[in-house]
PDB file of N, CA and C in Angstrom:
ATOM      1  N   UNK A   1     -67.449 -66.413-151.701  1.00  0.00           N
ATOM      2  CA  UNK A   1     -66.191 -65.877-151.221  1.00  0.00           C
ATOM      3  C   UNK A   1     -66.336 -65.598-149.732  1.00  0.00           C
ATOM      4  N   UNK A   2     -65.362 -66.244-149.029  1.00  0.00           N
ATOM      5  CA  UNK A   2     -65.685 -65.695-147.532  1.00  0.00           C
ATOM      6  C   UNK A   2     -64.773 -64.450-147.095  1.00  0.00           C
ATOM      7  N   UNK A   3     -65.508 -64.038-145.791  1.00  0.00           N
ATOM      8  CA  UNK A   3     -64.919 -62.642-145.585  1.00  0.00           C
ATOM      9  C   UNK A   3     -63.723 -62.246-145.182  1.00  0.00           C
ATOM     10  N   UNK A   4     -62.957 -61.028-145.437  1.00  0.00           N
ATOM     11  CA  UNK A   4     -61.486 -61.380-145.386  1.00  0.00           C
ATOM     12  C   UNK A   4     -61.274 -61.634-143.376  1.00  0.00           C
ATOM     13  N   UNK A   5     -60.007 -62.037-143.812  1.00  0.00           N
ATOM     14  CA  UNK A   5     -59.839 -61.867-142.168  1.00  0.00           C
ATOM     15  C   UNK A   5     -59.545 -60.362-141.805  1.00  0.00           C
ATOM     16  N   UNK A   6     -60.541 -60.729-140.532  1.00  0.00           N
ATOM     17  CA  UNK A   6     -59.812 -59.504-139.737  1.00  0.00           C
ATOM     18  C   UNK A   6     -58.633 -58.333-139.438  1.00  0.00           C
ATOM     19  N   UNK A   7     -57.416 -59.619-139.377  1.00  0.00           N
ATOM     20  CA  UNK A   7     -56.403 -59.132-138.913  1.00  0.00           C
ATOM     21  C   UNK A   7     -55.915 -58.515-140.133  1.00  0.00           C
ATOM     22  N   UNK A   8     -56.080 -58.734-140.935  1.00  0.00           N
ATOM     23  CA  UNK A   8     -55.086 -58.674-143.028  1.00  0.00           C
ATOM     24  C   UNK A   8     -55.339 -56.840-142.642  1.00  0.00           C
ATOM     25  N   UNK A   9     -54.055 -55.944-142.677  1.00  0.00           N
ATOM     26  CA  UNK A   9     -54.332 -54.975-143.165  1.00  0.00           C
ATOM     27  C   UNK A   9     -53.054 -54.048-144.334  1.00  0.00           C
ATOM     28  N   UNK A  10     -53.498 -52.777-144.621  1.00  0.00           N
ATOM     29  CA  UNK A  10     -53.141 -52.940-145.597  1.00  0.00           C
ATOM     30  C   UNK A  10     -51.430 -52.244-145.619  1.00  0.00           C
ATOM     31  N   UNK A  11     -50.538 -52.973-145.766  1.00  0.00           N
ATOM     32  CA  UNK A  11     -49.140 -52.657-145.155  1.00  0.00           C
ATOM     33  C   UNK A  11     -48.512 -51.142-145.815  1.00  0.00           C
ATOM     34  N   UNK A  12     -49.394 -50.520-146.419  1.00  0.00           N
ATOM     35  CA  UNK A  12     -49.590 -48.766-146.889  1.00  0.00           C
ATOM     36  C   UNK A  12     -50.229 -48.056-145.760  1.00  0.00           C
ATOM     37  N   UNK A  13     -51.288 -48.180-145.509  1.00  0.00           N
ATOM     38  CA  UNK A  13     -51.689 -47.396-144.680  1.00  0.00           C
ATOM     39  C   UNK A  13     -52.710 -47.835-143.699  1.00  0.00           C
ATOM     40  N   UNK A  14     -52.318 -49.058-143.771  1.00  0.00           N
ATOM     41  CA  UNK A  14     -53.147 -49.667-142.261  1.00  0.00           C
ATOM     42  C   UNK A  14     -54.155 -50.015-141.807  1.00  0.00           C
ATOM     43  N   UNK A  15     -55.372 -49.898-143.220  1.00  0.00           N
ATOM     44  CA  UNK A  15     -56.316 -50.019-143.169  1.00  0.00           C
ATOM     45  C   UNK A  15     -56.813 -51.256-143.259  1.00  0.00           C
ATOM     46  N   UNK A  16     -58.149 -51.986-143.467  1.00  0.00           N
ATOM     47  CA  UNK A  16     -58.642 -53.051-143.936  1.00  0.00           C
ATOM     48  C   UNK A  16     -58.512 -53.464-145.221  1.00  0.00           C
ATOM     49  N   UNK A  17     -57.953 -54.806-145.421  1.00  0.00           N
ATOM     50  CA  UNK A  17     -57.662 -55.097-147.097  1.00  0.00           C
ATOM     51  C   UNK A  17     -58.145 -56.321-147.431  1.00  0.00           C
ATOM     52  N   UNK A  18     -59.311 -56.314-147.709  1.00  0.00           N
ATOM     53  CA  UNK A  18     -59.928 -56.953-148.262  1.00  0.00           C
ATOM     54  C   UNK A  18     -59.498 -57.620-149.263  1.00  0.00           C
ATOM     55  N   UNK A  19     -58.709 -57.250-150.072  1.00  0.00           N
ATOM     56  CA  UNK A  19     -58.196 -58.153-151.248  1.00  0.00           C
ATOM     57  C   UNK A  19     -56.599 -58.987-150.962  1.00  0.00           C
ATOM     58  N   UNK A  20     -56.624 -58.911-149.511  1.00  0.00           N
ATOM     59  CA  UNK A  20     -55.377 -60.035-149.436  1.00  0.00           C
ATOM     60  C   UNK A  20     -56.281 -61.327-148.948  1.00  0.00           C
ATOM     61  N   UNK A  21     -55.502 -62.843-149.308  1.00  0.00           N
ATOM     62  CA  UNK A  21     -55.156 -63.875-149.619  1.00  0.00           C
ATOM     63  C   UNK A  21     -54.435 -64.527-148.576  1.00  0.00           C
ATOM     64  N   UNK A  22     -54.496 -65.397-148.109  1.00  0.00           N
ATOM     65  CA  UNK A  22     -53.503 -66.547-147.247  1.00  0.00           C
ATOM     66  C   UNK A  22     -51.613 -66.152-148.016  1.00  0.00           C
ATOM     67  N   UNK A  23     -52.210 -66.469-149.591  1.00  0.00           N
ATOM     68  CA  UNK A  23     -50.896 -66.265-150.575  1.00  0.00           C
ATOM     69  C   UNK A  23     -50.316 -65.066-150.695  1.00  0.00           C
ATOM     70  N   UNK A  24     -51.708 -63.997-150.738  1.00  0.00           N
ATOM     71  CA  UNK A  24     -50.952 -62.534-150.678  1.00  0.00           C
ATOM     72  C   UNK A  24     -50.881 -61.747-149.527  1.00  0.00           C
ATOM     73  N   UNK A  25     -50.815 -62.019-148.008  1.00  0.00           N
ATOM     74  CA  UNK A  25     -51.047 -61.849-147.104  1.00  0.00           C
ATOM     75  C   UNK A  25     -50.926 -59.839-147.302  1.00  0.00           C
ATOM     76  N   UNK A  26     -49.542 -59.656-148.284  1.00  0.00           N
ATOM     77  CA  UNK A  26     -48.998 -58.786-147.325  1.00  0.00           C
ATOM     78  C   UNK A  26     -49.687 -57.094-148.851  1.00  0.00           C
ATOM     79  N   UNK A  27     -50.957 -57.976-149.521  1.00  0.00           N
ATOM     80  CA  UNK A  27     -51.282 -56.932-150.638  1.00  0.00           C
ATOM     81  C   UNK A  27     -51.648 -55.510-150.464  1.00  0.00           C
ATOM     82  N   UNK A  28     -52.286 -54.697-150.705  1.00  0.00           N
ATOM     83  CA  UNK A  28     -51.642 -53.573-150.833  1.00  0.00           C
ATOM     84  C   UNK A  28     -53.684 -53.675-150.962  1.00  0.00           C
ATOM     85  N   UNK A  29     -54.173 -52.550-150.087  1.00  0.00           N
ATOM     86  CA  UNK A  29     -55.913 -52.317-150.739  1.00  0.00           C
ATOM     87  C   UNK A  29     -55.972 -51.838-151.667  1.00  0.00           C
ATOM     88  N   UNK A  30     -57.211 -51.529-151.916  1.00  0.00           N
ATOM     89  CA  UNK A  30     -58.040 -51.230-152.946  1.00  0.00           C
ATOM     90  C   UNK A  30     -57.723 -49.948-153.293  1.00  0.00           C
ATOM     91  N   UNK A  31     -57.720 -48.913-152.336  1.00  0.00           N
ATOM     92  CA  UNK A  31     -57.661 -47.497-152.084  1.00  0.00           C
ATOM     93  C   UNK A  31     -56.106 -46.867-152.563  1.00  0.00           C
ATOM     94  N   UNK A  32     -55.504 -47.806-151.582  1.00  0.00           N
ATOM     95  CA  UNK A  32     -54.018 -47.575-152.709  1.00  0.00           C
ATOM     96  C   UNK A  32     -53.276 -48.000-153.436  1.00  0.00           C
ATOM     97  N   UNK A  33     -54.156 -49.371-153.948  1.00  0.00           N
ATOM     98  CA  UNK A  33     -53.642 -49.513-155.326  1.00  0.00           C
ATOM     99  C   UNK A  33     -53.908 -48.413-156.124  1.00  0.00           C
ATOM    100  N   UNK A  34     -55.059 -47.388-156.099  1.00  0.00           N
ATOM    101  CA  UNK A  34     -55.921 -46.357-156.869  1.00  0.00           C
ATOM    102  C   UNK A  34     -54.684 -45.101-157.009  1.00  0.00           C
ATOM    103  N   UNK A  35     -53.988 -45.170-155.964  1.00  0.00           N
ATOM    104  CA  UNK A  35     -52.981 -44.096-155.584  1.00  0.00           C
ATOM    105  C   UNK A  35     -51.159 -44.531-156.349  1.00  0.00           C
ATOM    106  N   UNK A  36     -51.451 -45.736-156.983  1.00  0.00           N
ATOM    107  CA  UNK A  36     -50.094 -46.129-157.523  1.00  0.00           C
ATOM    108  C   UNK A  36     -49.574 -45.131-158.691  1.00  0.00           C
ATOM    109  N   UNK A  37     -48.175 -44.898-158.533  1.00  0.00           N
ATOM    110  CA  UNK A  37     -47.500 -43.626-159.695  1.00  0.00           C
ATOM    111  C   UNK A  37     -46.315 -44.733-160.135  1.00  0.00           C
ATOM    112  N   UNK A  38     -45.784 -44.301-161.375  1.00  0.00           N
ATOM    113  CA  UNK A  38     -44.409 -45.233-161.928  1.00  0.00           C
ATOM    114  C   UNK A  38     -43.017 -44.178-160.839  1.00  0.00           C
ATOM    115  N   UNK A  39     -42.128 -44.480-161.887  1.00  0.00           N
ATOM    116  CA  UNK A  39     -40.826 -43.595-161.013  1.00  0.00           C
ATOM    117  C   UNK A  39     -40.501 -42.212-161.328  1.00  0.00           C
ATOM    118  N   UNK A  40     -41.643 -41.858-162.291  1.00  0.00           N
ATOM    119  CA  UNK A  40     -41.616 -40.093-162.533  1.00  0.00           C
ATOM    120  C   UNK A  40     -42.553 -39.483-161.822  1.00  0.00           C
ATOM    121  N   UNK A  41     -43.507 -40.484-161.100  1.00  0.00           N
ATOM    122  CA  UNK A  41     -44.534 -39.890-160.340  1.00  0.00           C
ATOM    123  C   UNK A  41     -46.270 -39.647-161.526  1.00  0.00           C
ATOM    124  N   UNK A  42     -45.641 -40.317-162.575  1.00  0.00           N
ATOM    125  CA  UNK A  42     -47.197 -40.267-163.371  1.00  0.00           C
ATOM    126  C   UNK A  42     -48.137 -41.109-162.807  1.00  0.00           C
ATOM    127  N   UNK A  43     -49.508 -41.614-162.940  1.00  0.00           N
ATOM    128  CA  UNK A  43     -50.228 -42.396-162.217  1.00  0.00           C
ATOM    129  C   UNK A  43     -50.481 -43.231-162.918  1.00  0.00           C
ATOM    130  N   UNK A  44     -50.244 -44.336-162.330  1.00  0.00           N
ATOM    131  CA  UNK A  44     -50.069 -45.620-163.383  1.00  0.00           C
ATOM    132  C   UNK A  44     -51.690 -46.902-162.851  1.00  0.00           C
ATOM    133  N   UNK A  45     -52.051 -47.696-163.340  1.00  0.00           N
ATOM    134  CA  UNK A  45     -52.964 -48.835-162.998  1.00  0.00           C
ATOM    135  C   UNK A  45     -52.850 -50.004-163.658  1.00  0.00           C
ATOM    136  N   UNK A  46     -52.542 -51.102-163.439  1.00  0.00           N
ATOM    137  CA  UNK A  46     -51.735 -52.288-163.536  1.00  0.00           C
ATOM    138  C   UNK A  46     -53.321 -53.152-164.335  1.00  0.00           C
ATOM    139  N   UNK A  47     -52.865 -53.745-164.852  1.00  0.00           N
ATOM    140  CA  UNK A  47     -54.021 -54.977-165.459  1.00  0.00           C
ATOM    141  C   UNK A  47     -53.116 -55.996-165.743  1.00  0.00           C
ATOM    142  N   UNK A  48     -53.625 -57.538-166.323  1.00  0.00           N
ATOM    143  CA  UNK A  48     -53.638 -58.489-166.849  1.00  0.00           C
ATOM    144  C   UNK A  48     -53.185 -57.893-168.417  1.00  0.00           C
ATOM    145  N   UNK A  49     -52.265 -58.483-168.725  1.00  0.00           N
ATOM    146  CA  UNK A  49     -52.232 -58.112-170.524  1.00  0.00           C
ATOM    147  C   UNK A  49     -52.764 -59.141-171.335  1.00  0.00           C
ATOM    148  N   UNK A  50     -53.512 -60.105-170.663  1.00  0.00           N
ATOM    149  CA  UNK A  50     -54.180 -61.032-171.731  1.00  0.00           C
ATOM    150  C   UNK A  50     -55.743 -61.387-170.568  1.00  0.00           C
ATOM    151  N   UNK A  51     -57.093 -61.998-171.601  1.00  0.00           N
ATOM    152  CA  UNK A  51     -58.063 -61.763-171.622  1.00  0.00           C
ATOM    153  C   UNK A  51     -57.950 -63.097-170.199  1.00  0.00           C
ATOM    154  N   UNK A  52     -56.834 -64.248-170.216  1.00  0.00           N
ATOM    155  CA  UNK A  52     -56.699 -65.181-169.704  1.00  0.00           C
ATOM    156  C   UNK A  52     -56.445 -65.097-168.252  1.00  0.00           C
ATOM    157  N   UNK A  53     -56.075 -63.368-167.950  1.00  0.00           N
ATOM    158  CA  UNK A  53     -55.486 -62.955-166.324  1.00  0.00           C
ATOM    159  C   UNK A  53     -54.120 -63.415-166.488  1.00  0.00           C
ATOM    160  N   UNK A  54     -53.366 -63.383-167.491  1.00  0.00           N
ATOM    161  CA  UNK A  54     -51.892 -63.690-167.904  1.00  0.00           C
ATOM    162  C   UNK A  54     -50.851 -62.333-168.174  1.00  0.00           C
ATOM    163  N   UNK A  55     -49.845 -62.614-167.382  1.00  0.00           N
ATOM    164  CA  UNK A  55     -49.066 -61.046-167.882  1.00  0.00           C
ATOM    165  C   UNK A  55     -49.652 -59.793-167.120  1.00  0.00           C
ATOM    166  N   UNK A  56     -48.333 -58.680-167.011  1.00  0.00           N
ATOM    167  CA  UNK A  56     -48.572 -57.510-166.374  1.00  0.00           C
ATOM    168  C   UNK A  56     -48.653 -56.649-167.584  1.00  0.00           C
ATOM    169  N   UNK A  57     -49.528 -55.655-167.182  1.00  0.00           N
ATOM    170  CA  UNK A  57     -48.991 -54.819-168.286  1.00  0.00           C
ATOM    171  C   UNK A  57     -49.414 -53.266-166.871  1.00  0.00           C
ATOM    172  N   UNK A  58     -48.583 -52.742-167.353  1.00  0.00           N
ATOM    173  CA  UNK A  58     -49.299 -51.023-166.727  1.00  0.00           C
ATOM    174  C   UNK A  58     -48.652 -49.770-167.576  1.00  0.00           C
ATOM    175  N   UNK A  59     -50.253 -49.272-167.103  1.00  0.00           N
ATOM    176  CA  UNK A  59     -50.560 -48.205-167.970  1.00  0.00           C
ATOM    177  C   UNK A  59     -50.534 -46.878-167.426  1.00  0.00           C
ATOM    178  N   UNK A  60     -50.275 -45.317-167.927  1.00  0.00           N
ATOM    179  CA  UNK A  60     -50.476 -44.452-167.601  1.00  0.00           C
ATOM    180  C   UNK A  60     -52.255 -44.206-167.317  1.00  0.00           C
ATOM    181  N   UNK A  61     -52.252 -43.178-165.964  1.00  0.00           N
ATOM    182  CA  UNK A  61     -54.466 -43.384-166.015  1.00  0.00           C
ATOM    183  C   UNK A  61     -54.284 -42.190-166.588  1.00  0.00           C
ATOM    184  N   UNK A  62     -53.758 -40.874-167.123  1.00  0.00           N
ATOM    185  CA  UNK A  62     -53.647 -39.901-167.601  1.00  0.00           C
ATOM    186  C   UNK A  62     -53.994 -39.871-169.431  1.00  0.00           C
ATOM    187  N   UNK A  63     -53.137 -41.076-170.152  1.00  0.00           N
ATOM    188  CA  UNK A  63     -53.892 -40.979-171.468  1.00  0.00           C
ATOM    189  C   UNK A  63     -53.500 -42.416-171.937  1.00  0.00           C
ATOM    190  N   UNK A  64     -53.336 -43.425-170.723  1.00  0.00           N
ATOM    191  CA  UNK A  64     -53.842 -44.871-170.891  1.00  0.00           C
ATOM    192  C   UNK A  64     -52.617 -45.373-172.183  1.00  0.00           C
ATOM    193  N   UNK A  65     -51.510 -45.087-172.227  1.00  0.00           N
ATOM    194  CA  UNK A  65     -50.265 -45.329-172.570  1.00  0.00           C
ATOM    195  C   UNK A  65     -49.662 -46.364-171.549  1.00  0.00           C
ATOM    196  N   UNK A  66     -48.893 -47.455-172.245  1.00  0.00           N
ATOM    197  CA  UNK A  66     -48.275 -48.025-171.624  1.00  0.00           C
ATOM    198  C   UNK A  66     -46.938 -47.814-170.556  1.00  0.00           C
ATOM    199  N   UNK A  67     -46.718 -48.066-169.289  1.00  0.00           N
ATOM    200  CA  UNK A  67     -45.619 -47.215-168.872  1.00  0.00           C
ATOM    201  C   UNK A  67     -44.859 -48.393-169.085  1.00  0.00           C
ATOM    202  N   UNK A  68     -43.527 -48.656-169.811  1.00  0.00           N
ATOM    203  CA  UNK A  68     -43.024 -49.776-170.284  1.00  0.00           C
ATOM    204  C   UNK A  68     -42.336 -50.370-169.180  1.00  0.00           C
ATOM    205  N   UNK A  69     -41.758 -49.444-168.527  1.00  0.00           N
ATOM    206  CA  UNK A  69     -40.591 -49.652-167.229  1.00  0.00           C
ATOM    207  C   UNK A  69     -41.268 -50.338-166.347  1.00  0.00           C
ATOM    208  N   UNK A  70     -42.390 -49.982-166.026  1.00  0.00           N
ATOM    209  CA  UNK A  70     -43.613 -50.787-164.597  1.00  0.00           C
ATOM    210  C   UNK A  70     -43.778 -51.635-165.307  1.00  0.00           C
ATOM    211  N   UNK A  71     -44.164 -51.710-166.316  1.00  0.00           N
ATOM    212  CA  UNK A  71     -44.361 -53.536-167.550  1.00  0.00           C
ATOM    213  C   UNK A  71     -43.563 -54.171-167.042  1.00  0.00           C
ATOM    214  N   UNK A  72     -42.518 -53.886-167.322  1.00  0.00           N
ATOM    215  CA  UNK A  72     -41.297 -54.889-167.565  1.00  0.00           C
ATOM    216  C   UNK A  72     -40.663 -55.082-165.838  1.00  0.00           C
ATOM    217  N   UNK A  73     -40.941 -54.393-164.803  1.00  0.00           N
ATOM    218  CA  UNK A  73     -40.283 -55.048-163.690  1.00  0.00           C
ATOM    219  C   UNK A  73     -41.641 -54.455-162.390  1.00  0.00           C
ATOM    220  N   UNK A  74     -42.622 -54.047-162.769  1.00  0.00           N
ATOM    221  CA  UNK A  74     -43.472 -54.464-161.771  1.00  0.00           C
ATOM    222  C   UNK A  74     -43.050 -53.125-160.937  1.00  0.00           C
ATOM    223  N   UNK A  75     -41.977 -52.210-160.977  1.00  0.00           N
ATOM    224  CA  UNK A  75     -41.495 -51.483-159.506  1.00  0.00           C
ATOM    225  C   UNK A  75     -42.795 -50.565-160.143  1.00  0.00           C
ATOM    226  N   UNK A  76     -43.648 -50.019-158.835  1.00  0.00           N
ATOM    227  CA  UNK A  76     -44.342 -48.912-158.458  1.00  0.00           C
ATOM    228  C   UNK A  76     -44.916 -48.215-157.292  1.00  0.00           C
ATOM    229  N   UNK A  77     -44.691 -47.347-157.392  1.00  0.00           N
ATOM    230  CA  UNK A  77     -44.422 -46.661-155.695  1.00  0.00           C
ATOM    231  C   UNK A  77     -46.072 -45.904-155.061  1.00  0.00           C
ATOM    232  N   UNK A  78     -45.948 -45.923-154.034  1.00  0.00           N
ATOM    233  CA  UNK A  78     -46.696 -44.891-153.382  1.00  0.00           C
ATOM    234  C   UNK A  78     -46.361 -44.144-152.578  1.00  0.00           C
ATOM    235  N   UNK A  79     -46.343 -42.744-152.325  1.00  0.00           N
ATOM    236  CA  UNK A  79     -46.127 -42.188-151.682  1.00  0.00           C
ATOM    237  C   UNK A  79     -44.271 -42.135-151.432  1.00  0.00           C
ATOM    238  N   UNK A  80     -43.735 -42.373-152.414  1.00  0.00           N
ATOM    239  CA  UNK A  80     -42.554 -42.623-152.312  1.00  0.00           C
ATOM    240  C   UNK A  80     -41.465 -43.829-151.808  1.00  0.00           C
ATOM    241  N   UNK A  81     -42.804 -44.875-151.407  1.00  0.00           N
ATOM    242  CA  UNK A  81     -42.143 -46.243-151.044  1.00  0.00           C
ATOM    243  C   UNK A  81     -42.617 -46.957-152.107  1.00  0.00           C
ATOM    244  N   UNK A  82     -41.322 -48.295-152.679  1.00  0.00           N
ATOM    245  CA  UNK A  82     -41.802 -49.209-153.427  1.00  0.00           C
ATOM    246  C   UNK A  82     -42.374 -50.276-152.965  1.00  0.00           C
ATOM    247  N   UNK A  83     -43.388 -50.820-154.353  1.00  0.00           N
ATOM    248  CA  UNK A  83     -43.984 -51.653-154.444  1.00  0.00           C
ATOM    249  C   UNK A  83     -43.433 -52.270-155.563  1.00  0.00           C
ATOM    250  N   UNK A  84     -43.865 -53.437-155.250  1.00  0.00           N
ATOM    251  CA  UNK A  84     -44.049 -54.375-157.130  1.00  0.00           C
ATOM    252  C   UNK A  84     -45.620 -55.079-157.390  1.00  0.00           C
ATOM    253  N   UNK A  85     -45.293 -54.893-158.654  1.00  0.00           N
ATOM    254  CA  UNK A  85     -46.806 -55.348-159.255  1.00  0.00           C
ATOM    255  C   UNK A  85     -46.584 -56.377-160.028  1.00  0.00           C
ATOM    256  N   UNK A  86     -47.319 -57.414-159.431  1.00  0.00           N
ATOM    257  CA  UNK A  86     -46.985 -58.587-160.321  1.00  0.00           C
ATOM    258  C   UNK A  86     -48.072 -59.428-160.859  1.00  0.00           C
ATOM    259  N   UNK A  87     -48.400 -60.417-161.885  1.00  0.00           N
ATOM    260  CA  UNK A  87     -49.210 -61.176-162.065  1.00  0.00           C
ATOM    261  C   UNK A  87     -49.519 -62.608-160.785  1.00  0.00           C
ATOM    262  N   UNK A  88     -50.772 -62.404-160.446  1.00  0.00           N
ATOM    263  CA  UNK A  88     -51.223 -63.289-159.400  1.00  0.00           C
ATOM    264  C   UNK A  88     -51.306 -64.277-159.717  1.00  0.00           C
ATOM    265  N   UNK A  89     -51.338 -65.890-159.026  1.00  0.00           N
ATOM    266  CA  UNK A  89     -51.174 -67.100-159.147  1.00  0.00           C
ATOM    267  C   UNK A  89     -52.393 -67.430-160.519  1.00  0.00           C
ATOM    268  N   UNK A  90     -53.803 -67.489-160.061  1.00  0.00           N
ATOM    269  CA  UNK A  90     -54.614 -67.480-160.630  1.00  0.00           C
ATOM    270  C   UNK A  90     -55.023 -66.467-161.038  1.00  0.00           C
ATOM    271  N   UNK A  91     -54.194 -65.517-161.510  1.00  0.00           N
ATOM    272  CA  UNK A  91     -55.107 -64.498-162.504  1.00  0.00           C
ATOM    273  C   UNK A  91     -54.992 -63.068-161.503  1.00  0.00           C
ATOM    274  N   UNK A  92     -55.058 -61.845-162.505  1.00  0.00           N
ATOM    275  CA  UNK A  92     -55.161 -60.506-161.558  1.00  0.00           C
ATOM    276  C   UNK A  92     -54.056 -60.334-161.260  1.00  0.00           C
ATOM    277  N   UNK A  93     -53.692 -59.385-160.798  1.00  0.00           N
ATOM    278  CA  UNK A  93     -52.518 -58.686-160.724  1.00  0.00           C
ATOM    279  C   UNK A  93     -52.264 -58.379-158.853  1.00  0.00           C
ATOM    280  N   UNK A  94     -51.376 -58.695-158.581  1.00  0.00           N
ATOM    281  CA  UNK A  94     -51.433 -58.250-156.949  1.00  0.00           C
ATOM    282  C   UNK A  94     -50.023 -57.199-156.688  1.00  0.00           C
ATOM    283  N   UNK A  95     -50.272 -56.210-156.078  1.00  0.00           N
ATOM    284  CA  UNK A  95     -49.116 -55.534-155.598  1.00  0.00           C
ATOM    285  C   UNK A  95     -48.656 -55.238-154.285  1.00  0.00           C
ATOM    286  N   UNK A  96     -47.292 -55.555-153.565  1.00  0.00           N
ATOM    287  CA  UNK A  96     -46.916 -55.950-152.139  1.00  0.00           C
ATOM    288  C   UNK A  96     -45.707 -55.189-152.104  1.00  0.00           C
ATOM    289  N   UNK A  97     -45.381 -54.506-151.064  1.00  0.00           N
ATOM    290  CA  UNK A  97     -44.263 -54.126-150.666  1.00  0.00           C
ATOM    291  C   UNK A  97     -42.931 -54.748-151.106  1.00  0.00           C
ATOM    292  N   UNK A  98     -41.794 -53.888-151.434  1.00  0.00           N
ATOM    293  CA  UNK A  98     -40.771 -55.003-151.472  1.00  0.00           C
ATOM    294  C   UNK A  98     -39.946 -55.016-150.166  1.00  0.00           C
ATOM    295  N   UNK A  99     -39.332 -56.337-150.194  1.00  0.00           N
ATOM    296  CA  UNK A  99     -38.865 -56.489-148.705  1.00  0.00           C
ATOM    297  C   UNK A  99     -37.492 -55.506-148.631  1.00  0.00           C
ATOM    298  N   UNK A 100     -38.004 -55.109-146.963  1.00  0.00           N
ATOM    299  CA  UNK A 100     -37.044 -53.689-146.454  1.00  0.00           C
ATOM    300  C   UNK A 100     -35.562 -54.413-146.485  1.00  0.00           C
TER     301      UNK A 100
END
């Protein structure tokens, strides 16, 4: 794997984001994906719903319940701005700002 670029940072809080892509230029790091809540403000963490890297699914990190609403359309916020979480080309889940 080569190293990310330089310039990629992370359009939350500005930091280095290592986990963007040519494709996902505009992803969201590591640090605050960790910080993602649904729309009641519970804390949610996004996976693959199949073993294949197929499908979103997200879950409450509180008692690992499905939050159905982030399932089904990806919206999840930080800090009070949205995001969406979606299933990545090849697998994994990527989450990006939605456009202003």
């Amino acid at each position: 794997m080569s190293a990310p670029d330089p310039t990629w940072v992370c359009p939350h809080c500005g930091g280095p984001s290592p986990r963007q892509t040519p494709r996902y230029f505009d992803a969201i790091c590591e640090g605050c994906e960790d910080r993602l809540v649904d729309a009641r403000g519970r804390p949610v963490q996004t996976y693959n719903e199949t073993l294949m890297g197929t499908g979103l699914v997200v879950v409450h990190r509180d008692d690992g319940s499905r939050c159905e609403s982030s399932s089904r359309d990806g919206a999840v916020f930080i800090d009070g701005r949205p995001y969406r979480a979606a299933e990545a080309r090849f697998g994994g889940v990527v989450t990006r700002p939605l456009p202003r």
